[in-house]
C-alpha atoms as a PDB file:
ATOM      1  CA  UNK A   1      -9.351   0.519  -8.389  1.00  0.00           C
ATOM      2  CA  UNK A   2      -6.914  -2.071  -9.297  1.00  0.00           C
ATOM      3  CA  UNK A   3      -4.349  -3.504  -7.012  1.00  0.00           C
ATOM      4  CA  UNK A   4      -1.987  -2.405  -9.603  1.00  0.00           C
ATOM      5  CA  UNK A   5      -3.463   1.254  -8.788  1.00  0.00           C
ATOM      6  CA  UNK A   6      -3.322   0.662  -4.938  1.00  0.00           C
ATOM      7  CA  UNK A   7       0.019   0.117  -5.121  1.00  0.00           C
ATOM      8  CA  UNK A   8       0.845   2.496  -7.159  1.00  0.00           C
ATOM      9  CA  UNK A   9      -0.513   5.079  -5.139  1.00  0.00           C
ATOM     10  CA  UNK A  10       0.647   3.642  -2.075  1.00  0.00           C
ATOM     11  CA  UNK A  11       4.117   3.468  -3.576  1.00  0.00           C
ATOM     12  CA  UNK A  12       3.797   7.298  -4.927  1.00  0.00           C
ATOM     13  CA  UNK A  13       2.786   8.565  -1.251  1.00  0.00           C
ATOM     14  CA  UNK A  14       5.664   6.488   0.446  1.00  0.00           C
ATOM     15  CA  UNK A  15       8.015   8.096  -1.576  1.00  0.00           C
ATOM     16  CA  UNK A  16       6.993  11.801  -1.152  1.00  0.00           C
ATOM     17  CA  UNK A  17       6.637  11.373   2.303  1.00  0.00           C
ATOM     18  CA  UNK A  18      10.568  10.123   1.937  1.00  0.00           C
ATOM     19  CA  UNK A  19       9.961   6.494   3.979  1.00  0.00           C
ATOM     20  CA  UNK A  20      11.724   3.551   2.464  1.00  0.00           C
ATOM     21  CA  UNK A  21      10.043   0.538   2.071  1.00  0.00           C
ATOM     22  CA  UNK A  22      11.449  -1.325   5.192  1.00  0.00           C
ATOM     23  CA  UNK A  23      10.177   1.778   7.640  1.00  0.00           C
ATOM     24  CA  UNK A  24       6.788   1.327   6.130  1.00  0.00           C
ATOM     25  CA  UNK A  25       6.807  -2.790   6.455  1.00  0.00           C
ATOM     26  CA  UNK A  26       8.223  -2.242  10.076  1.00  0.00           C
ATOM     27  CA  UNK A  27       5.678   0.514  10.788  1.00  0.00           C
ATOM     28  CA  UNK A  28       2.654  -2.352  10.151  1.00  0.00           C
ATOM     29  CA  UNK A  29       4.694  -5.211  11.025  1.00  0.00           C
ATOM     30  CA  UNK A  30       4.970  -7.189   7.546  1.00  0.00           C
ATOM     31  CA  UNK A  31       8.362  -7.917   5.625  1.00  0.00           C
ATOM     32  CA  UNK A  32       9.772  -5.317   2.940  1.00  0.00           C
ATOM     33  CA  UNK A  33       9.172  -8.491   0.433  1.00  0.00           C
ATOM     34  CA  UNK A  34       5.229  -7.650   0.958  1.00  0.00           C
ATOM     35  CA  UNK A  35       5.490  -4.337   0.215  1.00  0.00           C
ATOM     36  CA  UNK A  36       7.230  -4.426  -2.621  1.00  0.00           C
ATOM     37  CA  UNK A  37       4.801  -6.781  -4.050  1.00  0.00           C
ATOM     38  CA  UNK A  38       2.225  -4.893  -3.159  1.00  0.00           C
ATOM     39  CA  UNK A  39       3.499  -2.116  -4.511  1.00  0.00           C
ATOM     40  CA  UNK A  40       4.040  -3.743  -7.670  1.00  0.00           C
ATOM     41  CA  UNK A  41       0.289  -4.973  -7.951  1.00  0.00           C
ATOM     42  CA  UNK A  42       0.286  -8.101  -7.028  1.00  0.00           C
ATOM     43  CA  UNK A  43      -3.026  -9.625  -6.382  1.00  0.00           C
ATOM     44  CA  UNK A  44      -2.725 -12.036  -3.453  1.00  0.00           C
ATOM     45  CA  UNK A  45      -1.382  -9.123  -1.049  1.00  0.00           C
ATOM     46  CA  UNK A  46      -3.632  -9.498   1.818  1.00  0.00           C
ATOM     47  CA  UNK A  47      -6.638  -6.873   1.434  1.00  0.00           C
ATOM     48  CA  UNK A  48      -6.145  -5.612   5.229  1.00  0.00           C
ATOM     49  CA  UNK A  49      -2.081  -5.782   4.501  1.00  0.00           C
ATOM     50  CA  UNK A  50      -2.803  -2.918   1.984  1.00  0.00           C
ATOM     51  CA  UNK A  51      -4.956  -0.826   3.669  1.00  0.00           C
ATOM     52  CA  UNK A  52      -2.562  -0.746   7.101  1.00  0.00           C
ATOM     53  CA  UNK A  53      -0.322   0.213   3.747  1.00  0.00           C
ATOM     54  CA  UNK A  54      -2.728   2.954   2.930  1.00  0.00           C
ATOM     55  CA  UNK A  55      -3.227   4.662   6.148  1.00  0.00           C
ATOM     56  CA  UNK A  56       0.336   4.322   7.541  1.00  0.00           C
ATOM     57  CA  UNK A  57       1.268   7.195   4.590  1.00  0.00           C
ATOM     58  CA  UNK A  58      -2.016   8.538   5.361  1.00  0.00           C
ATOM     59  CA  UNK A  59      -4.207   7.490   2.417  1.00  0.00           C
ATOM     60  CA  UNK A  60      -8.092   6.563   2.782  1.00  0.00           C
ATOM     61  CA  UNK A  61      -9.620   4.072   0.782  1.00  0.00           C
ATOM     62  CA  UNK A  62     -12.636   3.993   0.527  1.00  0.00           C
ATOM     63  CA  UNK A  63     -15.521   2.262  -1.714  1.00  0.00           C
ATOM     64  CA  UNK A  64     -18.159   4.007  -3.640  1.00  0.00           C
ATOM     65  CA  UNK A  65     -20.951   2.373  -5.774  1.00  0.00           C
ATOM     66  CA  UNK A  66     -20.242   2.469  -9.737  1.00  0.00           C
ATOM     67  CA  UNK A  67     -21.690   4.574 -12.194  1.00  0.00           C
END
């Protein structure tokens, strides 16, 4: 997965949960700035800022090996 695809899906599960942006920074104490980047893909989003992300809209990530 790509942080392009994290955010994506991140982004995706916000919305259909209807929470803007600024409830979900607020909810794991960040600024809407950093979700919108991370939503957006950028790769210097802190790893553990994305997966508070993740599980405040109820997503697991997890890692598998390839193949």
């Amino acid at each position: 997965m790509t942080p392009a695809e994290l955010g994506a899906a991140i982004r995706a599960r916000r919305r259909a949960l209807r929470i803007t942006q600024e409830d979900l920074a607020a909810s794991i104490c960040v600024s809407r700035r950093v979700i919108g980047q991370m939503e957006s893909g950028k790769e210097t989003v802190q790893v553990g800022i994305a997966l508070r992300a993740a599980r405040a809209v109820g997503l697991e990530v997890g890692v598998e090996p390839r193949g």
